[in-house]
Protein backbone atom coordinates (compact mmCIF):
# COMPACT_ATOMS: atom_id res chain seq x y z
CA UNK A 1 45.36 -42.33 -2.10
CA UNK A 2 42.70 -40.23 0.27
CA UNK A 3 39.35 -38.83 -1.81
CA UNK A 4 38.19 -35.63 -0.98
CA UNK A 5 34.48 -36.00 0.75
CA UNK A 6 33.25 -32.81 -0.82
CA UNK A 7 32.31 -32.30 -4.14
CA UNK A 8 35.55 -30.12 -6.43
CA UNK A 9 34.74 -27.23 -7.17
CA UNK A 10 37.55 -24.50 -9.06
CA UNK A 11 39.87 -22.07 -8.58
CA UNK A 12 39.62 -23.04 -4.58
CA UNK A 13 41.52 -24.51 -1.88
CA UNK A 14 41.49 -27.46 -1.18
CA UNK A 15 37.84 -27.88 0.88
CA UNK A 16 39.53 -31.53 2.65
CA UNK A 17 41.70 -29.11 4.54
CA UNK A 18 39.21 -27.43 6.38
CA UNK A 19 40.24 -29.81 9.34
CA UNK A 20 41.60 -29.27 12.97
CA UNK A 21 44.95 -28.41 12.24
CA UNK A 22 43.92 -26.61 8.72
CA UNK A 23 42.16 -23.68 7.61
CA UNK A 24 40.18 -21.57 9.34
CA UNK A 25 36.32 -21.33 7.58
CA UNK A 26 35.96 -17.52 6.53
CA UNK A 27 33.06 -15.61 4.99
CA UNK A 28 32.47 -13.11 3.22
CA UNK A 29 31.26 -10.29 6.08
CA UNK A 30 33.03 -11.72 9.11
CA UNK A 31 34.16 -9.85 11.39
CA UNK A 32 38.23 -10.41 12.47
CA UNK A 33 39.47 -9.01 15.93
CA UNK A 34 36.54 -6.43 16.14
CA UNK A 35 37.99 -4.19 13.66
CA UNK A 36 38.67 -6.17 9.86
CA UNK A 37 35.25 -6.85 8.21
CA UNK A 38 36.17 -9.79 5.43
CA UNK A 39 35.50 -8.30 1.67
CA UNK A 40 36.96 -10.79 -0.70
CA UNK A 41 39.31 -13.66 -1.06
CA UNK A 42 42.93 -12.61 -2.85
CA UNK A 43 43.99 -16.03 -2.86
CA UNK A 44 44.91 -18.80 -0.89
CA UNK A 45 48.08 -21.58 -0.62
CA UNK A 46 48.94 -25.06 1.41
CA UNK A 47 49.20 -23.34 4.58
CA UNK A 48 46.83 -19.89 4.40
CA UNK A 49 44.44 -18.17 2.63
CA UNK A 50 44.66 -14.01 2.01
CA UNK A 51 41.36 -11.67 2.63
CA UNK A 52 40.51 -8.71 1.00
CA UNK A 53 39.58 -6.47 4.25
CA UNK A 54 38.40 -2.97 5.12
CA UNK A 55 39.87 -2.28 8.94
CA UNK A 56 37.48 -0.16 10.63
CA UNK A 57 39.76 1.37 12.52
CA UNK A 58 41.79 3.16 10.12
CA UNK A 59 39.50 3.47 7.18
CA UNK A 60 41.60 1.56 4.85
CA UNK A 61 41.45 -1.67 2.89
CA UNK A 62 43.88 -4.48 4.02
CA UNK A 63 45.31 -7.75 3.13
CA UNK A 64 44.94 -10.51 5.93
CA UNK A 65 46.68 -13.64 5.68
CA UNK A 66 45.17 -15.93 7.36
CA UNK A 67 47.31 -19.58 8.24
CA UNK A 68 46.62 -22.91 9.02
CA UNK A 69 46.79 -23.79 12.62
CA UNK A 70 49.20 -25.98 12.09
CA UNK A 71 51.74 -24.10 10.82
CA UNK A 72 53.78 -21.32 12.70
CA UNK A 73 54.00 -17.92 13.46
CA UNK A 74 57.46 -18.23 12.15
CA UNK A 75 56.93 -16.41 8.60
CA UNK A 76 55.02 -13.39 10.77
CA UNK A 77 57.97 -13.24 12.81
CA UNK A 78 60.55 -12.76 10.23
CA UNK A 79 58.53 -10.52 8.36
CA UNK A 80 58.07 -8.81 11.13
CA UNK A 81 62.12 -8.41 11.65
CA UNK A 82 62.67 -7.41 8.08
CA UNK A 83 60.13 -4.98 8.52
CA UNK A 84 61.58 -3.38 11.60
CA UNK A 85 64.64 -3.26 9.91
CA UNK A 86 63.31 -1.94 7.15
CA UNK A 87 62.07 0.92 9.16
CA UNK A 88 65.43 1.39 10.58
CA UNK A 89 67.69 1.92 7.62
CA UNK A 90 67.41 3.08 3.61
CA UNK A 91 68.87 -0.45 2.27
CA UNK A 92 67.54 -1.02 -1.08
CA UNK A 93 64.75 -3.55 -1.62
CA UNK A 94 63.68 -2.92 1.67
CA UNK A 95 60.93 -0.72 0.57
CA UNK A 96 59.91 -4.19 -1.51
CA UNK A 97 59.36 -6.02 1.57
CA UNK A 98 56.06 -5.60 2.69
CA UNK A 99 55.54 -4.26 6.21
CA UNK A 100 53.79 -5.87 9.16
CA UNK A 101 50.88 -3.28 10.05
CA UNK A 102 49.13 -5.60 12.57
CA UNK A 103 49.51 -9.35 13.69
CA UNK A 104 47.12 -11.48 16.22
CA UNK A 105 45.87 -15.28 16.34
CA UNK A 106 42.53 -16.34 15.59
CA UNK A 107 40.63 -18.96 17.80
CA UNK A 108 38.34 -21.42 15.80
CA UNK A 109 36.73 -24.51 15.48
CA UNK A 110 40.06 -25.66 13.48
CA UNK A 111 42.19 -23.79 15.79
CA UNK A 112 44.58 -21.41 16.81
CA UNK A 113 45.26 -19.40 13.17
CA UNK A 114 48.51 -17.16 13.06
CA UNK A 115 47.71 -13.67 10.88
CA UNK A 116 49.03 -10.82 9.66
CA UNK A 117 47.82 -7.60 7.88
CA UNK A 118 49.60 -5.93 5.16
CA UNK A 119 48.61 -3.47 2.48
CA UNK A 120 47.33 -4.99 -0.46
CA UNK A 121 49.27 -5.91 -3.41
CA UNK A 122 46.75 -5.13 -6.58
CA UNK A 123 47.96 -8.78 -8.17
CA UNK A 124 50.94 -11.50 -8.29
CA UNK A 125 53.04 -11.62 -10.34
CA UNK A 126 52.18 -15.29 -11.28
CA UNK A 127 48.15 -14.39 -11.94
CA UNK A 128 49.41 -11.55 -14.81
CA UNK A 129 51.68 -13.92 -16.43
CA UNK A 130 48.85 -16.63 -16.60
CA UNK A 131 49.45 -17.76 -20.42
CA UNK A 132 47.26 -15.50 -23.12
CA UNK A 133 48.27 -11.93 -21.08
CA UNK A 134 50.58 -11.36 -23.37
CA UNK A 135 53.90 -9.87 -22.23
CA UNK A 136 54.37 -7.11 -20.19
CA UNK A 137 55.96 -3.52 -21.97
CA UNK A 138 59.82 -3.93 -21.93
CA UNK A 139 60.34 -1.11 -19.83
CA UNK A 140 57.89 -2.35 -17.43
CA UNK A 141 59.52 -5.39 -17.48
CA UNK A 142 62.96 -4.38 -16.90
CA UNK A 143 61.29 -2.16 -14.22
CA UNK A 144 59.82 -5.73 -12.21
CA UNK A 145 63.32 -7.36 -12.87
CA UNK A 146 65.43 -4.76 -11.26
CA UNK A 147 62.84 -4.49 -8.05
CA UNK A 148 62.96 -8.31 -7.81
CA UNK A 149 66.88 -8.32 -7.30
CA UNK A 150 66.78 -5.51 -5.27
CA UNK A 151 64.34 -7.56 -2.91
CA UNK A 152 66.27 -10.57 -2.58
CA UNK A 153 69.71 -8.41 -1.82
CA UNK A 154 67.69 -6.75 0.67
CA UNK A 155 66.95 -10.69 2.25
CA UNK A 156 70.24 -12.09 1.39
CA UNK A 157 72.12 -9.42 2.94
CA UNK A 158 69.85 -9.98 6.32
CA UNK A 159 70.79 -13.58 6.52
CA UNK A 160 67.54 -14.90 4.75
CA UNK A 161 67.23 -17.37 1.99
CA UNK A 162 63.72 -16.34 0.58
CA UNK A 163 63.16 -19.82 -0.58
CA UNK A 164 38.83 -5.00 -15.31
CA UNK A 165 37.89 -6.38 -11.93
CA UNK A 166 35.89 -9.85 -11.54
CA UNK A 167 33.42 -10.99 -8.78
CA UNK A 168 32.62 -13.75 -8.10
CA UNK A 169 29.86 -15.46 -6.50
CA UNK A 170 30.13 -17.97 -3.50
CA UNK A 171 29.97 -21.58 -4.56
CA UNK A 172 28.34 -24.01 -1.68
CA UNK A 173 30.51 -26.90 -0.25
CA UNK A 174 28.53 -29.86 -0.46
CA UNK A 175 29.56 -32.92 0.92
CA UNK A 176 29.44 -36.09 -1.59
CA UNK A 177 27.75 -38.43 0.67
CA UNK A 178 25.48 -35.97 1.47
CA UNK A 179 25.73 -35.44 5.22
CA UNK A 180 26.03 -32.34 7.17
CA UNK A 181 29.27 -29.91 7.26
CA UNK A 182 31.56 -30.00 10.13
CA UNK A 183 31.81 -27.19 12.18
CA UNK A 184 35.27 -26.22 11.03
CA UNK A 185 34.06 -26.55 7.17
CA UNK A 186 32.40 -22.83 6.16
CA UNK A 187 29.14 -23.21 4.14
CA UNK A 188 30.50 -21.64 1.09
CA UNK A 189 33.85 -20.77 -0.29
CA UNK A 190 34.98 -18.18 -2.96
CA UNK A 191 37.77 -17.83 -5.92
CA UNK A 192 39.89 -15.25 -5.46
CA UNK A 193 38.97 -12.15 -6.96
CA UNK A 194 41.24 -10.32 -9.92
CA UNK A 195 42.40 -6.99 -9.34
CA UNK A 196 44.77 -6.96 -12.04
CA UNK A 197 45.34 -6.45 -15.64
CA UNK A 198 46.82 -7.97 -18.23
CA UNK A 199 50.71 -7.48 -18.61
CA UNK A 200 50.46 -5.25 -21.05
CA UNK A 201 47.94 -2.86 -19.81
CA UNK A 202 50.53 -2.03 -16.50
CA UNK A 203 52.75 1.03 -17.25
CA UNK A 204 55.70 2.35 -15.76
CA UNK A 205 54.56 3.87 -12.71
CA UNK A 206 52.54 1.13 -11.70
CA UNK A 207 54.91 -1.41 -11.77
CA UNK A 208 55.46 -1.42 -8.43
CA UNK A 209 56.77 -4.75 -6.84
CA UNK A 210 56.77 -6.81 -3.59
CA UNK A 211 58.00 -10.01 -2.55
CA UNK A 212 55.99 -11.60 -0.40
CA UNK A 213 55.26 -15.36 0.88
CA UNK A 214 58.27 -15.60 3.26
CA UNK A 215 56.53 -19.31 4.86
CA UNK A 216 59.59 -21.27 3.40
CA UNK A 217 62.25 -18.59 4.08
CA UNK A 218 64.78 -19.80 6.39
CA UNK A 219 68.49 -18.52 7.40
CA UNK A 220 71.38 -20.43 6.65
CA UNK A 221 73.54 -19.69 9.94
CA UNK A 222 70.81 -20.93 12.10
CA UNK A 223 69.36 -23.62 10.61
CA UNK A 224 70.23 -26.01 7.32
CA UNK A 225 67.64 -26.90 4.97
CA UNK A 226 67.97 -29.80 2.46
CA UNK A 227 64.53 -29.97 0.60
CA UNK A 228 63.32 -27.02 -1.44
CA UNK A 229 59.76 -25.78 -1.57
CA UNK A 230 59.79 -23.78 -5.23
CA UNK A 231 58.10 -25.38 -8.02
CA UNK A 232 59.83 -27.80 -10.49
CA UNK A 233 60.53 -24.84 -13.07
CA UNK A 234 62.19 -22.55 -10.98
CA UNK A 235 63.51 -25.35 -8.55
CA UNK A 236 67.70 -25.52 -8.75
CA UNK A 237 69.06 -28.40 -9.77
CA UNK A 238 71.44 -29.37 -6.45
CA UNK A 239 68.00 -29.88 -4.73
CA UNK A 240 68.02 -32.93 -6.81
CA UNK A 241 71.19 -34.28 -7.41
CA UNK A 242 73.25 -33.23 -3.65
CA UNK A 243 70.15 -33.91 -1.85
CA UNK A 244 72.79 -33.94 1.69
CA UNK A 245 74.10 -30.91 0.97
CA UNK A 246 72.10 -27.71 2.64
CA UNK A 247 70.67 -25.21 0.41
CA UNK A 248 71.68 -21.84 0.12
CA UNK A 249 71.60 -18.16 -1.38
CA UNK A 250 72.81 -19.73 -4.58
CA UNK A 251 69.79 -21.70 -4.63
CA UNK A 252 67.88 -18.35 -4.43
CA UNK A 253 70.01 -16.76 -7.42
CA UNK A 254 68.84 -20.43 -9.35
CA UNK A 255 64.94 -19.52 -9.13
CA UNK A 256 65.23 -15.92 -9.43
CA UNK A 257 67.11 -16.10 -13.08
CA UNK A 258 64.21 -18.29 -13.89
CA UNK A 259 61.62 -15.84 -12.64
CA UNK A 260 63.49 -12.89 -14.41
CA UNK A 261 63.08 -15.05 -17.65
CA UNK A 262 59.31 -15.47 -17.11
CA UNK A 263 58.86 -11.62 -16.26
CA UNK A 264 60.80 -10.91 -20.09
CA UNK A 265 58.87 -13.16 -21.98
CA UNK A 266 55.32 -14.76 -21.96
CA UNK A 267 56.60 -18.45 -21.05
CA UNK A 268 58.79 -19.44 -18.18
CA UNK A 269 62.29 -20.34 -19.18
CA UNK A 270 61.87 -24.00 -18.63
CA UNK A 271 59.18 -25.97 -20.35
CA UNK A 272 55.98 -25.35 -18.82
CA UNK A 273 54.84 -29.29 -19.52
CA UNK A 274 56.87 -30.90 -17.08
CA UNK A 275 55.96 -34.06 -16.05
CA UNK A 276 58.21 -34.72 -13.43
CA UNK A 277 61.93 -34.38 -12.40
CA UNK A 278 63.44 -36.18 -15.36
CA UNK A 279 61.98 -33.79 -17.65
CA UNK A 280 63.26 -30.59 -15.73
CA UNK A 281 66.85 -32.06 -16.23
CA UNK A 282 66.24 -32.85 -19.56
CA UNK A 283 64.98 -29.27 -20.12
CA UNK A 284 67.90 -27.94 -18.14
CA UNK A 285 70.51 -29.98 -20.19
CA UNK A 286 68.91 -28.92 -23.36
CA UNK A 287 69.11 -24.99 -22.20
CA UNK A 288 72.41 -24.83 -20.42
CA UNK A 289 74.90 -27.85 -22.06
CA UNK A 290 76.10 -30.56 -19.39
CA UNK A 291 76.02 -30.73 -16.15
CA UNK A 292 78.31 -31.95 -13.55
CA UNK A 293 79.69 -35.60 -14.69
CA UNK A 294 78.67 -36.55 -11.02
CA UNK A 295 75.28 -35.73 -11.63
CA UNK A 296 75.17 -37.09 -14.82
CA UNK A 297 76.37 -40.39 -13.79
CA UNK A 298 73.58 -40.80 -11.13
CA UNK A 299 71.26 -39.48 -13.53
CA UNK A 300 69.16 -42.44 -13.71
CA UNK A 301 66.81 -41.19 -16.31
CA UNK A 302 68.90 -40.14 -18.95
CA UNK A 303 69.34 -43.36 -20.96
CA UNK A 304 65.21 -42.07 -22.29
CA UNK A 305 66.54 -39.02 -23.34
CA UNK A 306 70.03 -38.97 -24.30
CA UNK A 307 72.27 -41.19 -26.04
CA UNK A 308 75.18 -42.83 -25.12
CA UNK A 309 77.59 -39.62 -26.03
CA UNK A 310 75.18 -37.02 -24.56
CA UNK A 311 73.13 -36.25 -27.04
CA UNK A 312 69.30 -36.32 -27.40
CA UNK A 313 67.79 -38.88 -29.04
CA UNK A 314 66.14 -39.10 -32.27
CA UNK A 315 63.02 -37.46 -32.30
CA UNK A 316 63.38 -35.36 -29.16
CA UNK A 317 62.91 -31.86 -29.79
CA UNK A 318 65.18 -29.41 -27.91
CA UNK A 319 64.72 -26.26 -27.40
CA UNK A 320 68.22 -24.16 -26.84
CA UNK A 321 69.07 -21.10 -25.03
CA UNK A 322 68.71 -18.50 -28.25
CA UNK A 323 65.24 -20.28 -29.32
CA UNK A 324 63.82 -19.83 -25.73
CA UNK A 325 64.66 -16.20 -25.95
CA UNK A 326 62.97 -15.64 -29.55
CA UNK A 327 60.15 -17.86 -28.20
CA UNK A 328 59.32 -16.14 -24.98
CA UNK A 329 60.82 -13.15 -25.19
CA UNK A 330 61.41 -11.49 -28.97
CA UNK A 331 58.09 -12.76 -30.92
CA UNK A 332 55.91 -12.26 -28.52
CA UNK A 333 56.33 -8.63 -28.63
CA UNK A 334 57.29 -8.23 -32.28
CA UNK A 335 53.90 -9.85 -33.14
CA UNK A 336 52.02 -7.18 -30.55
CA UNK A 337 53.90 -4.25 -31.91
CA UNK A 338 56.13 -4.30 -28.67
CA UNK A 339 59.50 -3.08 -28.02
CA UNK A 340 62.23 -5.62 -28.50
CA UNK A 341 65.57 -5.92 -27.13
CA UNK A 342 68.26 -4.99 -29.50
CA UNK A 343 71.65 -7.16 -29.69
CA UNK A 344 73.34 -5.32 -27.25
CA UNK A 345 70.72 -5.61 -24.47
CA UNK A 346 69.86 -9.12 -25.59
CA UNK A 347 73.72 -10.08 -25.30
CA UNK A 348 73.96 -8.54 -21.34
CA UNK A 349 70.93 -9.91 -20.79
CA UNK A 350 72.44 -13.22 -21.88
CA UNK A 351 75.65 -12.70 -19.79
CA UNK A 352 73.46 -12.16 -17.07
CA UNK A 353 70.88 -15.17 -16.85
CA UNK A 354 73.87 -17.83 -17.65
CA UNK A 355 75.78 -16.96 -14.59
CA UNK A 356 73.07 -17.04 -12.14
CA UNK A 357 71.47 -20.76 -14.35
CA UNK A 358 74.81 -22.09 -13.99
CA UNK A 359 74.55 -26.27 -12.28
CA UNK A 360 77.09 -25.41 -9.53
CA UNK A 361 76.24 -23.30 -6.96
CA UNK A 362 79.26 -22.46 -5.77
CA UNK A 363 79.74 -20.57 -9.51
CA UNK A 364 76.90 -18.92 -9.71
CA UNK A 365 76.46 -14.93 -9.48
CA UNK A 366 75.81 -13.60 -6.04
CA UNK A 367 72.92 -11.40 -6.01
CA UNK A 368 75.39 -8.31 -5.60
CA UNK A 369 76.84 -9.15 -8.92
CA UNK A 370 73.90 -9.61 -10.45
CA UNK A 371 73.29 -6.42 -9.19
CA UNK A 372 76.07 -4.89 -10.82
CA UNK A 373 75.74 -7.22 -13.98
CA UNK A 374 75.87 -4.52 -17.44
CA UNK A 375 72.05 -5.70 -17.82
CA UNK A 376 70.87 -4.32 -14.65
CA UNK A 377 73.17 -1.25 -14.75
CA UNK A 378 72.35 0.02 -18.07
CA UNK A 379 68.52 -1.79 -18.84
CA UNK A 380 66.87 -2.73 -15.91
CA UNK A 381 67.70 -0.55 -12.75
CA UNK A 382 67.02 2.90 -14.61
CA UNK A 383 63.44 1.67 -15.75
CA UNK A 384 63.21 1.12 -11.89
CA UNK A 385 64.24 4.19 -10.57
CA UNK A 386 61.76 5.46 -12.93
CA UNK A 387 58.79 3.74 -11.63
CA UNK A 388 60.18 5.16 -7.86
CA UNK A 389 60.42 8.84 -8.98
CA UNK A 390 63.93 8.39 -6.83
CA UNK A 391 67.30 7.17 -7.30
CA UNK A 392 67.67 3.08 -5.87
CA UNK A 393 71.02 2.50 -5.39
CA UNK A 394 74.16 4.53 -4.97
CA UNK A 395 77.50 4.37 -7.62
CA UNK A 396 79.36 2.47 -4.88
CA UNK A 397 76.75 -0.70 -5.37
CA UNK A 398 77.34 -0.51 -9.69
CA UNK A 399 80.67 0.47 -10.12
CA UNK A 400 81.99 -2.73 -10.39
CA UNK A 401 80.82 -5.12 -14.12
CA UNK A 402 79.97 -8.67 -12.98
């Protein structure tokens, strides 16, 4: 197992990749392409980090994502084609997409960087659901859920599978054994700054979405991909147990019920103290019932958690569909004064998130009938339209109940 030669420091990226083939060192104050003067860090990932940037040319702020020479141009380029065809026709969730305003490569000591510029997004989604925010309004929630679906439509039905303010100061890099920084290592590095609010704070009209982070996105008719990038709570089971078989948009409809769950409640729907993949099957057994006696048979880690007829073993606490949803979703807001979901919402809203958390892909929702789902029709999409001042989707898209 490799040490890192630099001392940690928090909330960064990792400093060890500041290597030929990695990140590119960025300041605070430099200067990109003649034109984009660096203001803050956003945030960063394995393969980029995103700039807070004022371009000089237009007199606007900008988000510049900035990625690791090793990786490709490919996530620019698709973005790129979604946003051209988001220019060319009125397809909901293309407006949720966020357009390509500029794209170059940047030449450095580590070297040749892919980037693009986009408008900024004012915060993830992920960063306002940090636990202790406290849930987001209901309506506002609903609002984000609707958006989301109406994003990944918009990328399914291209041919993609997606799959107060705080400033901070610069912390040195400093190297363990003391000796002088590499050329391709910058002399300091910053946490990203936080633009956001808490969930509750956001209101209707500022609940606009977009889904970004396309680097793992990848279309099924050109190319098959068998491992999945998404973290272990939102990750669908097949990528486990039919590890030959090729993902696809039902593996998409897997993570997004998940994420839907986390945007409705103040915990995501699996156990957030996972220790590895025997615990998110566990977690998914407990939530859901059984899952396919193929899988279960090759399940090699079951015999810790379940007995010999299924069930979980003495002293195991599970936690079951209906307490998740009183857990995450229901207390959380009755104890903050909050709207709650009344039976009939709760009971679409159930309908909804079993079919697309169902262990076989092939009987999942498609993201059209989630679309159409009661949920969305009645709850979620109006709350949207709402925060758009505009009508989303026409009658033809909802008139059938999924």
């Amino acid at each position: 197992m490799s040490t890192s030669p630099y001392e940690h420091i928090d909330d960064v990226e990792r400093l060890d990749y500041y290597r030929p083939g990695g990140y590119h060192p960025i300041e605070i104050g430099d200067r990109l392409r003649d034109r984009y003067i660096i203001v803050h860090k956003l945030g960063f990932g394995s393969y980029s980090t995103l700039w807070l940037a004022r371009d000089r040319q237009l007199a606007k702020y900008v988000a510049i994502k900035v990625g690791t020479a090793d990786h490709s141009s490919k996530e620019i380029d698709l973005l790129s084609q979604l946003s051209a065809r988001t220019v060319e026709n009125a397809q909901p969730g293309g407006n949720m997409i966020p357009l390509i305003l500029d794209h170059f490569n940047l030449d450095g000591p580590n070297g040749t960087h892919p980037c693009s510029v986009t408008a900024p997004a004012r915060c993830s989604l992920a960063d306002v659901l940090e636990p202790g925010s406290g849930p987001f309004q209901l309506q506002v929630a609903r609002s984000l859920a609707a958006q989301l679906v109406m994003a990944v439509s918009y990328v399914h039905h291209l041919g993609y599978v997606h799959g107060g303010e705080y400033i901070y100061l610069p912390e040195p890099v400093v190297r363990v054994d003391g000796q002088p920084l590499s050329p391709g290592v910058p002399p300091h590095v910053y946490p990203p700054i936080w633009l956001g609010k808490t969930g509750q704070e956001f209101t209707l009209p500022e609940a606009r979405l977009v889904l970004a982070d396309f680097g793992t996105a990848f279309c099924p008719a050109q190319e098959s991909r068998f491992e999945s990038y998404t973290p272990l709570q939102i990750r669908p089971p097949e990528a486990r147990f039919e590890p030959t078989t090729p993902l696809s948009y039902a593996s998409d409809i897997w993570s997004l019920g998940c994420v839907i769950w986390g945007i409705l409640g103040v915990r995501p729907f699996l156990d957030s103290w996972l220790f590895g993949p025997d615990d998110a099957t566990a977690d998914q057994v407990d939530a859901l019932g059984s899952m396919p006696d193929e899988w279960w048979e090759n399940w090699e880690g079951k015999s810790k958690r379940f007995d010999d007829n299924g069930k979980p073993k003495e002293g195991r606490k599970v936690w079951t569909f209906y307490q998740r949803f009183q857990d995450a979703i229901q207390e959380p807001r009755r104890r903050r004064g909050l709207e709650v979901m009344d039976d009939r919402e709760r009971d679409a809203l159930f309908r909804m998130i079993r079919g697309m958390l169902v262990f076989i892909p092939g009987d999942r929702l498609s993201v059209d009938e989630v679309l159409r789902s009661d949920w969305m029709r009645t709850c979620a999409i109006p709350e949207a339209e709402k925060t758009w001042g505009r009508r989303l989707l026409c009658n033809d898209l909802l008139s059938t109940n999924a």
